[in-house]
C-alpha atoms as a PDB file:
ATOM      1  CA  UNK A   1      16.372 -11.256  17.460  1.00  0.00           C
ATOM      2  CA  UNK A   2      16.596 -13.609  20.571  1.00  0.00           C
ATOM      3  CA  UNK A   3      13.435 -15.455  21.830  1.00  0.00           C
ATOM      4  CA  UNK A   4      14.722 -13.501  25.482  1.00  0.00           C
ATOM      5  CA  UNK A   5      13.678 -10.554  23.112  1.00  0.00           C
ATOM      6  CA  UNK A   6      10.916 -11.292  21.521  1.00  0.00           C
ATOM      7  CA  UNK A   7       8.403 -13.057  23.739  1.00  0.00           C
ATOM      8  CA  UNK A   8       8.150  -9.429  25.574  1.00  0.00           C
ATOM      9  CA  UNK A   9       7.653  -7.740  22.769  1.00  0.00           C
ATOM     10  CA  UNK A  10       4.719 -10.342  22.006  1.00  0.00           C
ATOM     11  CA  UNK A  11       3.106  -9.276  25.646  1.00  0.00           C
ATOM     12  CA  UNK A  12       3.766  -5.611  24.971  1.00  0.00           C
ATOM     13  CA  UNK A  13       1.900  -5.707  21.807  1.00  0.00           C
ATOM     14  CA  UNK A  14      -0.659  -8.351  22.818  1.00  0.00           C
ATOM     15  CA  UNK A  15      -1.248  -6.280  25.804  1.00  0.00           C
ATOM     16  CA  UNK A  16      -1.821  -2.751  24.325  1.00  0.00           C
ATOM     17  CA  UNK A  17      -4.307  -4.745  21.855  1.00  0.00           C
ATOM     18  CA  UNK A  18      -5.988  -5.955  25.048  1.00  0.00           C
ATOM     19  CA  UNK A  19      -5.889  -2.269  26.141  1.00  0.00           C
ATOM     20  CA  UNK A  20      -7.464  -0.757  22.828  1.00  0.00           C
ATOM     21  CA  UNK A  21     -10.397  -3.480  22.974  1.00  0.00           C
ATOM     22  CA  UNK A  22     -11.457  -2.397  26.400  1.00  0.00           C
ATOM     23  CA  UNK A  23     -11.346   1.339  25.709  1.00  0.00           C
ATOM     24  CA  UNK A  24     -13.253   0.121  22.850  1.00  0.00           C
ATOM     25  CA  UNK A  25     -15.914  -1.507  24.988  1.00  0.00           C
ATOM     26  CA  UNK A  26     -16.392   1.110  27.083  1.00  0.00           C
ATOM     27  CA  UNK A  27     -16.558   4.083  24.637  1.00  0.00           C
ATOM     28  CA  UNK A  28     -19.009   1.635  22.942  1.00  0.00           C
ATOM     29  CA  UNK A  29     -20.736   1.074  26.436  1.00  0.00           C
ATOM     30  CA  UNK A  30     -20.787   4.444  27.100  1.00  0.00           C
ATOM     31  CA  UNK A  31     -22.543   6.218  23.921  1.00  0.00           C
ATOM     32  CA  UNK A  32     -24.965   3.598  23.541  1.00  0.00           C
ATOM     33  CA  UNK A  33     -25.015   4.378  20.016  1.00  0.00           C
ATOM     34  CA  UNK A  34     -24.474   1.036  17.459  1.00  0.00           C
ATOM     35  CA  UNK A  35     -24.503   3.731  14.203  1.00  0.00           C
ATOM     36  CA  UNK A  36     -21.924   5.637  15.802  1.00  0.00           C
ATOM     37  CA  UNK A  37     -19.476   3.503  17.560  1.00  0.00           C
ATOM     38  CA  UNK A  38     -20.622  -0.439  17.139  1.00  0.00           C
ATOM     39  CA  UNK A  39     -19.250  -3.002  20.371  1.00  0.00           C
ATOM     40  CA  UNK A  40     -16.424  -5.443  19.652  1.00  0.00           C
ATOM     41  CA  UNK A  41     -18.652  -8.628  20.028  1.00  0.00           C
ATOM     42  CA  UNK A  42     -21.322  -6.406  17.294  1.00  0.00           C
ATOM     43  CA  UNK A  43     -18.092  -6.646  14.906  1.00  0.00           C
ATOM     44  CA  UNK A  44     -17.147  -9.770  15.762  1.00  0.00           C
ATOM     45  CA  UNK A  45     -20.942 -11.217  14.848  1.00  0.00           C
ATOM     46  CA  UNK A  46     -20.755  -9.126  11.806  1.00  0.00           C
ATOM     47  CA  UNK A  47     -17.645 -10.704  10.282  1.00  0.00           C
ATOM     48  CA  UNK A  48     -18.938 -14.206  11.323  1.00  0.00           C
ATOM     49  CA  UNK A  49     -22.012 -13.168   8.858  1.00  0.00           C
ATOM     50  CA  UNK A  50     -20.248 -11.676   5.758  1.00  0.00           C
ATOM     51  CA  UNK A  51     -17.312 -14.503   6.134  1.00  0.00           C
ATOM     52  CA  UNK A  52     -20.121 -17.261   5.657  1.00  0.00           C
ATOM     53  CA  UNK A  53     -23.804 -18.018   4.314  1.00  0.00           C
ATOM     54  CA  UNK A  54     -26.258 -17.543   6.728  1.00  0.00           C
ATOM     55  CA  UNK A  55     -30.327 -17.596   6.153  1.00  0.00           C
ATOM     56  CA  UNK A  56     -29.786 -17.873   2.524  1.00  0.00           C
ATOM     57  CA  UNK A  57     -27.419 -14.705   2.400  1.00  0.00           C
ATOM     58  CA  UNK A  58     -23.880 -14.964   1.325  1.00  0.00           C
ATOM     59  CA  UNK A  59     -21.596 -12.372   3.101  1.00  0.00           C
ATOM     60  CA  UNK A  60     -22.271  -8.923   1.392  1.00  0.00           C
ATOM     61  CA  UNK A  61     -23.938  -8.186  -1.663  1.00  0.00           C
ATOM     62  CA  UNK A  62     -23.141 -11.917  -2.717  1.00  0.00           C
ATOM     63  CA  UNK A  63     -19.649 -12.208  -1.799  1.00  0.00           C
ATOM     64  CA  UNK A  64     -17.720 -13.545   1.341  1.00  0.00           C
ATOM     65  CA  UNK A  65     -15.364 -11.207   3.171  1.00  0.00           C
ATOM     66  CA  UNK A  66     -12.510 -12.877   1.741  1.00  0.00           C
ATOM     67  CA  UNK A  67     -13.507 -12.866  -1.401  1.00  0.00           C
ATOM     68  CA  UNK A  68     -14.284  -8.851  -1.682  1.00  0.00           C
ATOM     69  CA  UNK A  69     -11.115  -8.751   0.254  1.00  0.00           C
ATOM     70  CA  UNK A  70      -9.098 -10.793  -2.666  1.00  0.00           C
ATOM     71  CA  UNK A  71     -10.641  -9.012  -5.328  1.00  0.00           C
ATOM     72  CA  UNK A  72      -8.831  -5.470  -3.820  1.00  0.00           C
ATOM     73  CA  UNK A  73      -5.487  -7.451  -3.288  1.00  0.00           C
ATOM     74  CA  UNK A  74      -5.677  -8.727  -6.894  1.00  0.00           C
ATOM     75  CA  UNK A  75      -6.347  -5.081  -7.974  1.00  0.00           C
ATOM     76  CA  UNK A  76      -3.664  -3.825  -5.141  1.00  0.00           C
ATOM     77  CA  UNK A  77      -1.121  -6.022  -6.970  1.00  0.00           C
ATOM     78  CA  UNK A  78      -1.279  -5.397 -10.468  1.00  0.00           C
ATOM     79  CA  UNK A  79      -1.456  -1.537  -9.997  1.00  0.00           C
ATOM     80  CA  UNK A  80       1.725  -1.355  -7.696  1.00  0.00           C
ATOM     81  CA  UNK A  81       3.500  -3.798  -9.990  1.00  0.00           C
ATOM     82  CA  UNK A  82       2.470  -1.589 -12.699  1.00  0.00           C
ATOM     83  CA  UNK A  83       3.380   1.903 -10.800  1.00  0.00           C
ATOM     84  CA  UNK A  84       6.502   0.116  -8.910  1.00  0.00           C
ATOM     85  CA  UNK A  85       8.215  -0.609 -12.413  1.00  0.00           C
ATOM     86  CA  UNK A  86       7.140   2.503 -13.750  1.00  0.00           C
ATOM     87  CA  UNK A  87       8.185   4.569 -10.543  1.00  0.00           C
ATOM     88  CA  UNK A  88      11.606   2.678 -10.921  1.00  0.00           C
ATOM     89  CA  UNK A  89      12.839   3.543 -14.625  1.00  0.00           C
ATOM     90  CA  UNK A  90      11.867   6.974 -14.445  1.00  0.00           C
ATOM     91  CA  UNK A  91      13.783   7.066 -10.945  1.00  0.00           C
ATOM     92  CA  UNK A  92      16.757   5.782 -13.029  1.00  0.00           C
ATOM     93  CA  UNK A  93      16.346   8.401 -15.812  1.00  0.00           C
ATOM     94  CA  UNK A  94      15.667  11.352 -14.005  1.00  0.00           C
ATOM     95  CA  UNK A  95      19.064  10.465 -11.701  1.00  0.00           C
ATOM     96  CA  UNK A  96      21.504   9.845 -14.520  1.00  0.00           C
ATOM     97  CA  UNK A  97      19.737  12.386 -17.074  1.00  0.00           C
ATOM     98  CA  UNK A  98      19.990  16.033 -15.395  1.00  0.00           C
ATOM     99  CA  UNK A  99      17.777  17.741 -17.784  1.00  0.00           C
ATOM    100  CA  UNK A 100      15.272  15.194 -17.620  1.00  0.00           C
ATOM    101  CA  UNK A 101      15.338  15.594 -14.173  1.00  0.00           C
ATOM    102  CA  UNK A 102      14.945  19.319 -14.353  1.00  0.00           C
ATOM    103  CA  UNK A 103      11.666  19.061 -16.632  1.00  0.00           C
ATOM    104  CA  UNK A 104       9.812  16.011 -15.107  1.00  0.00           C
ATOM    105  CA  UNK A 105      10.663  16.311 -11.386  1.00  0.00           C
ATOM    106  CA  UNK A 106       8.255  18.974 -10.968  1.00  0.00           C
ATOM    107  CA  UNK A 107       5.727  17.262 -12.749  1.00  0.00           C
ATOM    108  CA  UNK A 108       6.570  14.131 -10.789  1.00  0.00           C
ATOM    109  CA  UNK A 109       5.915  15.940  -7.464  1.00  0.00           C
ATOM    110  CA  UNK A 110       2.201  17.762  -8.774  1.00  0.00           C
ATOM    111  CA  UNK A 111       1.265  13.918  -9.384  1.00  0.00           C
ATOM    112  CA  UNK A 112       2.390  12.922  -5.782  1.00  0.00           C
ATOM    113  CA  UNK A 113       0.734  15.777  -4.471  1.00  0.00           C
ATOM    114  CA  UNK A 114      -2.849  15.635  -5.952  1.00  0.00           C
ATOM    115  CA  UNK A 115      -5.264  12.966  -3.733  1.00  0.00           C
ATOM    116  CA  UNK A 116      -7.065   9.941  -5.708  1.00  0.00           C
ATOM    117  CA  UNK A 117     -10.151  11.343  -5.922  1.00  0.00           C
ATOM    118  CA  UNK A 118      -8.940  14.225  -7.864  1.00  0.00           C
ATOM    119  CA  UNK A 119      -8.097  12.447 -10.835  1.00  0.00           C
ATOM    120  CA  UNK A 120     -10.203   9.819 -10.642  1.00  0.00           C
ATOM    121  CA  UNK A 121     -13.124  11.246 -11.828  1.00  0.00           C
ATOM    122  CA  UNK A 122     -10.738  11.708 -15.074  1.00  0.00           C
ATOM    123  CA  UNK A 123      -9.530   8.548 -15.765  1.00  0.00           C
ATOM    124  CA  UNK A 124     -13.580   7.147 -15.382  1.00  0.00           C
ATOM    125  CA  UNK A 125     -14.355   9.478 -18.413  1.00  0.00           C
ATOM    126  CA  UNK A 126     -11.002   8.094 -20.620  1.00  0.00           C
ATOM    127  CA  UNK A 127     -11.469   4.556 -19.446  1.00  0.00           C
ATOM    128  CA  UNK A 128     -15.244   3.968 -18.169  1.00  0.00           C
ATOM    129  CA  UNK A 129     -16.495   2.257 -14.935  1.00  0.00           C
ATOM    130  CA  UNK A 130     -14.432  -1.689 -15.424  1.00  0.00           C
ATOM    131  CA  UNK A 131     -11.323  -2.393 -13.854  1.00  0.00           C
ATOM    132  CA  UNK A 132      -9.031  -0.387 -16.137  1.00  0.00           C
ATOM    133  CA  UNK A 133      -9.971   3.429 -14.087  1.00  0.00           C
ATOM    134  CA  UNK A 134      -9.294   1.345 -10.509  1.00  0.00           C
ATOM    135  CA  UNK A 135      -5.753  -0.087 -11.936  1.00  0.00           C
ATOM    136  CA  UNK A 136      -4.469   2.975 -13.095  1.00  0.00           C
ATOM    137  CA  UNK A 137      -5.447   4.935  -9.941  1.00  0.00           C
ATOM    138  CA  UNK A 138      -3.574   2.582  -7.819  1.00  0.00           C
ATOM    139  CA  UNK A 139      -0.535   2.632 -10.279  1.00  0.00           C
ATOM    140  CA  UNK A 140      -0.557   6.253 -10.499  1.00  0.00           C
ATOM    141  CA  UNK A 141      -0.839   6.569  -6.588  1.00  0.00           C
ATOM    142  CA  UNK A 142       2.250   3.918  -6.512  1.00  0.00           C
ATOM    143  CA  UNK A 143       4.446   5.547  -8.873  1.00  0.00           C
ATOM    144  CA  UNK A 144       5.656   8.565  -7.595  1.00  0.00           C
ATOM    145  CA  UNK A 145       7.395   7.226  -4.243  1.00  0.00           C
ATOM    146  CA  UNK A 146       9.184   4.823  -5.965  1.00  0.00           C
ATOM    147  CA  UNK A 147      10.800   7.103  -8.404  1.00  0.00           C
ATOM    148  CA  UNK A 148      11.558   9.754  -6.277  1.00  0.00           C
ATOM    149  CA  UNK A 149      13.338   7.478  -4.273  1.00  0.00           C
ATOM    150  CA  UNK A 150      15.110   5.660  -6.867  1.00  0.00           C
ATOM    151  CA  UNK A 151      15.889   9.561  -8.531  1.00  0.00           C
ATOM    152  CA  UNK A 152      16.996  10.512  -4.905  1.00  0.00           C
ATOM    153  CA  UNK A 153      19.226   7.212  -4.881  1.00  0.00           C
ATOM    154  CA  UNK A 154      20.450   7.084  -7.796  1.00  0.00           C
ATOM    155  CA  UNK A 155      21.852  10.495  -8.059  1.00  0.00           C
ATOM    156  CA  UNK A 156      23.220  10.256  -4.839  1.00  0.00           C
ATOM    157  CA  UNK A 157      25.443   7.517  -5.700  1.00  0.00           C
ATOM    158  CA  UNK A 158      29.132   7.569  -4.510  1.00  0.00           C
ATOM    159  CA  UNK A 159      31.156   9.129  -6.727  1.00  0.00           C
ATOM    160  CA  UNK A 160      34.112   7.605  -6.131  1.00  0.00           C
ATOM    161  CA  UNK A 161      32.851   4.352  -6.842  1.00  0.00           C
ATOM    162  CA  UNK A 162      31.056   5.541 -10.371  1.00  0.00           C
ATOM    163  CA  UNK A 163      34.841   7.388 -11.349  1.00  0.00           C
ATOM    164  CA  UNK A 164      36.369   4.024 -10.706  1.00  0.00           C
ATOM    165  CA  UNK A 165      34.297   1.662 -12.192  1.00  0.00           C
ATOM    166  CA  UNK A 166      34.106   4.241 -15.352  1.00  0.00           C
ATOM    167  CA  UNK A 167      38.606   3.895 -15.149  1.00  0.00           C
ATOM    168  CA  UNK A 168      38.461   0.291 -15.059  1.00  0.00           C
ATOM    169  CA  UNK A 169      36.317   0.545 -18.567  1.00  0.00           C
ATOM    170  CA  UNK A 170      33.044   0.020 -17.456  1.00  0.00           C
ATOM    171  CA  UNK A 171      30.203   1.487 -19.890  1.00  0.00           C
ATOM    172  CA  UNK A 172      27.393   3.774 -18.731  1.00  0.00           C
ATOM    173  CA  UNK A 173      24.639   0.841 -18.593  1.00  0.00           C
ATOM    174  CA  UNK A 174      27.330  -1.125 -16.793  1.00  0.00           C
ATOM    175  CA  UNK A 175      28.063   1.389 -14.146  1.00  0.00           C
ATOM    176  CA  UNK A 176      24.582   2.163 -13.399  1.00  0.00           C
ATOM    177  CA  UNK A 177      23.972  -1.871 -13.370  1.00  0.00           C
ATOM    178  CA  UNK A 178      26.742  -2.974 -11.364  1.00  0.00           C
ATOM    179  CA  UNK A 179      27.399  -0.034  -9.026  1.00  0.00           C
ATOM    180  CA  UNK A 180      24.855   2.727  -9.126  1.00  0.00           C
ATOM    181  CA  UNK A 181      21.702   0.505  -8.717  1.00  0.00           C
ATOM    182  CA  UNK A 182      23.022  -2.043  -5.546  1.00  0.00           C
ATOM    183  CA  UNK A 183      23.978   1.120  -4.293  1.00  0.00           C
ATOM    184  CA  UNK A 184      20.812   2.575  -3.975  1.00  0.00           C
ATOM    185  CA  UNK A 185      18.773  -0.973  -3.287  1.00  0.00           C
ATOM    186  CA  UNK A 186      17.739   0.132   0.116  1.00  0.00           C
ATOM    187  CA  UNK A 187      16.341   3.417  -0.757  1.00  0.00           C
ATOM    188  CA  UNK A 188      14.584   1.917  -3.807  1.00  0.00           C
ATOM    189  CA  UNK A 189      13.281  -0.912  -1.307  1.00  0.00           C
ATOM    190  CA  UNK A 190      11.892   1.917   0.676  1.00  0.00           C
ATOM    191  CA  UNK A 191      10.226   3.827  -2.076  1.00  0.00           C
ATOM    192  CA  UNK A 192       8.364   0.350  -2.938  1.00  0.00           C
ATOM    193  CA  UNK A 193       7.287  -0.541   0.442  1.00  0.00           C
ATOM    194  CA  UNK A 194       5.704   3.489   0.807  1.00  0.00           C
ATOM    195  CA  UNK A 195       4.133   2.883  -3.037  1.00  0.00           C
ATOM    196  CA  UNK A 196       2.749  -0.507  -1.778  1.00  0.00           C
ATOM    197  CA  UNK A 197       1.246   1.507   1.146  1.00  0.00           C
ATOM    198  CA  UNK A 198      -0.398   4.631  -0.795  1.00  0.00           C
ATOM    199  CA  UNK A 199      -1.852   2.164  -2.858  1.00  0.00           C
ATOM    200  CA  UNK A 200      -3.264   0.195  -0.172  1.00  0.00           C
ATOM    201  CA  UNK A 201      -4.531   3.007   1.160  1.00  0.00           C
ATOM    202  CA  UNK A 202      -5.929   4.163  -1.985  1.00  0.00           C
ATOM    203  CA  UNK A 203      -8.519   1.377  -2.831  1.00  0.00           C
ATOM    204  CA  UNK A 204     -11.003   2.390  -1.244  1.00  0.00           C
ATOM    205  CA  UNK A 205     -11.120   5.685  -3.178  1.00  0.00           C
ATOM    206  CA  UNK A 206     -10.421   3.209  -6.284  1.00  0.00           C
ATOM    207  CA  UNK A 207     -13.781   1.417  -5.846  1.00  0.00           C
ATOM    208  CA  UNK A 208     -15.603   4.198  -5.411  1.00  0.00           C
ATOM    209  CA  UNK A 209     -17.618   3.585  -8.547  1.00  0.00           C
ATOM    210  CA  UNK A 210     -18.670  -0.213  -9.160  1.00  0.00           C
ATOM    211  CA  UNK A 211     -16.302  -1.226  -6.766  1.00  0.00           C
ATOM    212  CA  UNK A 212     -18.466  -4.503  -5.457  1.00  0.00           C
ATOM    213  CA  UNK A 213     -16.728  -6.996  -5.057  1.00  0.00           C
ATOM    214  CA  UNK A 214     -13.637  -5.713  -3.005  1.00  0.00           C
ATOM    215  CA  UNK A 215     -13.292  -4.415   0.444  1.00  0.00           C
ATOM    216  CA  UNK A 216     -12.952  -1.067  -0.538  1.00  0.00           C
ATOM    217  CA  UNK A 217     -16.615  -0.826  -2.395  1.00  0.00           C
ATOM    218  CA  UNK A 218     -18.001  -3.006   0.190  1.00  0.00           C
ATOM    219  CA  UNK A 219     -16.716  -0.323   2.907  1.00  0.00           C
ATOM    220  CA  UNK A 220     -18.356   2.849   0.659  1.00  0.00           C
ATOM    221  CA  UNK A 221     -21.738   0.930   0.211  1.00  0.00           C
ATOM    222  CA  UNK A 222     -21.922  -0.469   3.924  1.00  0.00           C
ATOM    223  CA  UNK A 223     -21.493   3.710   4.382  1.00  0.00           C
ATOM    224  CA  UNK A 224     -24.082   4.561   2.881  1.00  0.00           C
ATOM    225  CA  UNK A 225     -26.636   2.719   5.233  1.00  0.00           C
ATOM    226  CA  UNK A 226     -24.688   3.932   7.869  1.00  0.00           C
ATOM    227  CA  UNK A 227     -24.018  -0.370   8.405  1.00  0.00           C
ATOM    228  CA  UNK A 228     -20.987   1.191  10.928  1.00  0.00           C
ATOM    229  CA  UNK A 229     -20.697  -2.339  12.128  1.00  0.00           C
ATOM    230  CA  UNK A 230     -19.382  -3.559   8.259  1.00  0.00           C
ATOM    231  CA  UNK A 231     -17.859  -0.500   7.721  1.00  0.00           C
ATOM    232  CA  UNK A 232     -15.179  -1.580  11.076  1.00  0.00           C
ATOM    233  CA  UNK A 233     -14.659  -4.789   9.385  1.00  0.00           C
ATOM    234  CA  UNK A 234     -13.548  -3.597   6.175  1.00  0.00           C
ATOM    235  CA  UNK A 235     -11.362  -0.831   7.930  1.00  0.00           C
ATOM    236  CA  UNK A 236      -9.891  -3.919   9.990  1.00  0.00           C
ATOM    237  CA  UNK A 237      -9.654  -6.657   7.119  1.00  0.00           C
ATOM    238  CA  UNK A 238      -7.901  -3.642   5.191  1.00  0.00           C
ATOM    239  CA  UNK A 239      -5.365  -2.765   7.965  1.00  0.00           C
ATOM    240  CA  UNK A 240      -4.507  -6.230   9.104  1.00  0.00           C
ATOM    241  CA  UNK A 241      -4.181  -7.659   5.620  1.00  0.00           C
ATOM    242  CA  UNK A 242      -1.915  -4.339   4.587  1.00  0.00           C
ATOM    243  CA  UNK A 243       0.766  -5.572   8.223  1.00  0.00           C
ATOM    244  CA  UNK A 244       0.955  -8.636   6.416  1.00  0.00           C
ATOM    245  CA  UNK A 245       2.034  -7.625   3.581  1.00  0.00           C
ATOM    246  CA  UNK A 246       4.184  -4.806   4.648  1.00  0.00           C
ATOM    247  CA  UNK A 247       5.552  -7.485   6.915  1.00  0.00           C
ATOM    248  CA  UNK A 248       6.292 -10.020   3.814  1.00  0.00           C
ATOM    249  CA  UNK A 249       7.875  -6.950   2.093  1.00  0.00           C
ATOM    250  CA  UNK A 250      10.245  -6.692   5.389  1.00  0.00           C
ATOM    251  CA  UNK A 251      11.189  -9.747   5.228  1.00  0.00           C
ATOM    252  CA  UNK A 252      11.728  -9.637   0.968  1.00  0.00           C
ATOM    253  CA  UNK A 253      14.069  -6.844   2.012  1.00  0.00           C
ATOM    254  CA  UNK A 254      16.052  -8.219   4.874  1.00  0.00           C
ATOM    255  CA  UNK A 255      16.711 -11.453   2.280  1.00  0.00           C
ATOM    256  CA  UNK A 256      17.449  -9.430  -0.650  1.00  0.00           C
ATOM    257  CA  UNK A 257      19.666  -6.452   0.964  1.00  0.00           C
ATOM    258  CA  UNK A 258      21.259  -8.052   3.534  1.00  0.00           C
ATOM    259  CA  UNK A 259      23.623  -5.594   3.723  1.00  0.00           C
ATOM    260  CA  UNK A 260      21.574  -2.259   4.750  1.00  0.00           C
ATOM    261  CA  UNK A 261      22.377  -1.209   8.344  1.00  0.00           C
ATOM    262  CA  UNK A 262      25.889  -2.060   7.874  1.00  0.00           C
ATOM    263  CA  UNK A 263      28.664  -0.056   7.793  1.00  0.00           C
END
């Protein structure tokens, strides 16, 4: 991209951000109503307090914004590693194996289908109230895009290419290294950066239950005495931090498939 390029795009978006802070203002200004809708400066005042120790109270509940906020990325990252290399050899089995495909690709999609908080209650009774109920939520939210995607992929594959490399004596685990799984890189990379997403999006409903520290348990408790002004901080320290790394992941992909867009 050329800097002619990209310094409007920098207005455009610092502009509409601009925009959605006074529309903020004013709704704010308008209902009068701190529970309900809380100002910009309220928020900004509130993250200044739960980023630092003020009258003898450290952020919230004990812990500094960035530190409930590392505690969710910490769980964010082992459960997506965990669902992202699960999601990614079932992808490869259920594209190469047709009648596993036919018996688990149902069950693949039920599992993609049900919310969090359905099953969550579930794995609390196998696994209790620690960390091991919140990582396996997250992995189980993360797994499903990532082998669909990789199944979708990887059965997909040109067939031309698989017929030659099996001529030129090429065995089945060498086919599916060397042609079947570059070929399908950029739909894998896309199942990851969705699974990376769902289970961002899932941790709040991961910490429902002790869930303090981390951003999502701070946002449920802050909700329950309607703190709305903590609540919009979380919501924002969640969003902003989840660009970043979706942004990180864009760049991972545009290094390591250079070659997608290209004909």
């Amino acid at each position: 991209m050329s800097r002619r390029r990209a310094v409007p795009r920098f207005a455009v978006r610092t502009l509409a951000v601009l925009v959605l802070l006074g529309l903020w203002q004013a709704v704010a200004m308008a209902l009068d109503n701190p529970s309900f809708i809380p100002a910009p400066k309220a928020v900004a005042d509130r993250l200044l307090l739960l980023s630092t120790t003020h009258d003898g109270i450290r952020g919230y509940s004990g812990s500094l914004l960035i530190e409930h906020l590392g505690v969710s990325l910490r769980r964010i990252l082992i459960g997506s590693v965990i669902g992202v290399v699960g999601g990614l050899v079932l992808g490869v089995v259920l594209g190469t194996v047709p009648w596993i495909r036919i018996v688990a690709e149902p069950v693949v999609t039920f599992v993609r289908a049900l919310p969090p908080l359905a099953y969550f209650s579930l794995l609390i009774i196998w696994f209790g109230i620690d960390e091991t109920p919140k990582l396996w939520l997250l992995a189980i939210a993360a797994l499903p895009p990532v082998a669909v995607a990789t199944a979708a992929a990887v059965h997909g594959a040109p067939t031309d290419l698989v017929e030659a490399a099996k001529a030129l004596g090429a065995s089945r685990r060498q086919v599916i290294q060397d042609v079947v799984l570059p070929n399908a890189l950029p739909e894998i990379f896309t199942g990851v950066r969705l699974a990376v997403g769902i289970a961002y999006s899932s941790v709040v409903a991961a910490e429902t239950v002790n869930g303090v520290p981390g951003i999502g348990g701070m946002v449920r408790d802050a909700q329950r005495y309607l703190q709305t002004d903590v609540v919009v901080v979380g919501l924002l320290a969640i969003g902003i931090s989840g660009l970043l790394i979706d942004g990180i992941l864009r760049v991972a992909e545009k290094r390591l498939i250079p070659w997608r867009g290209r004909s």
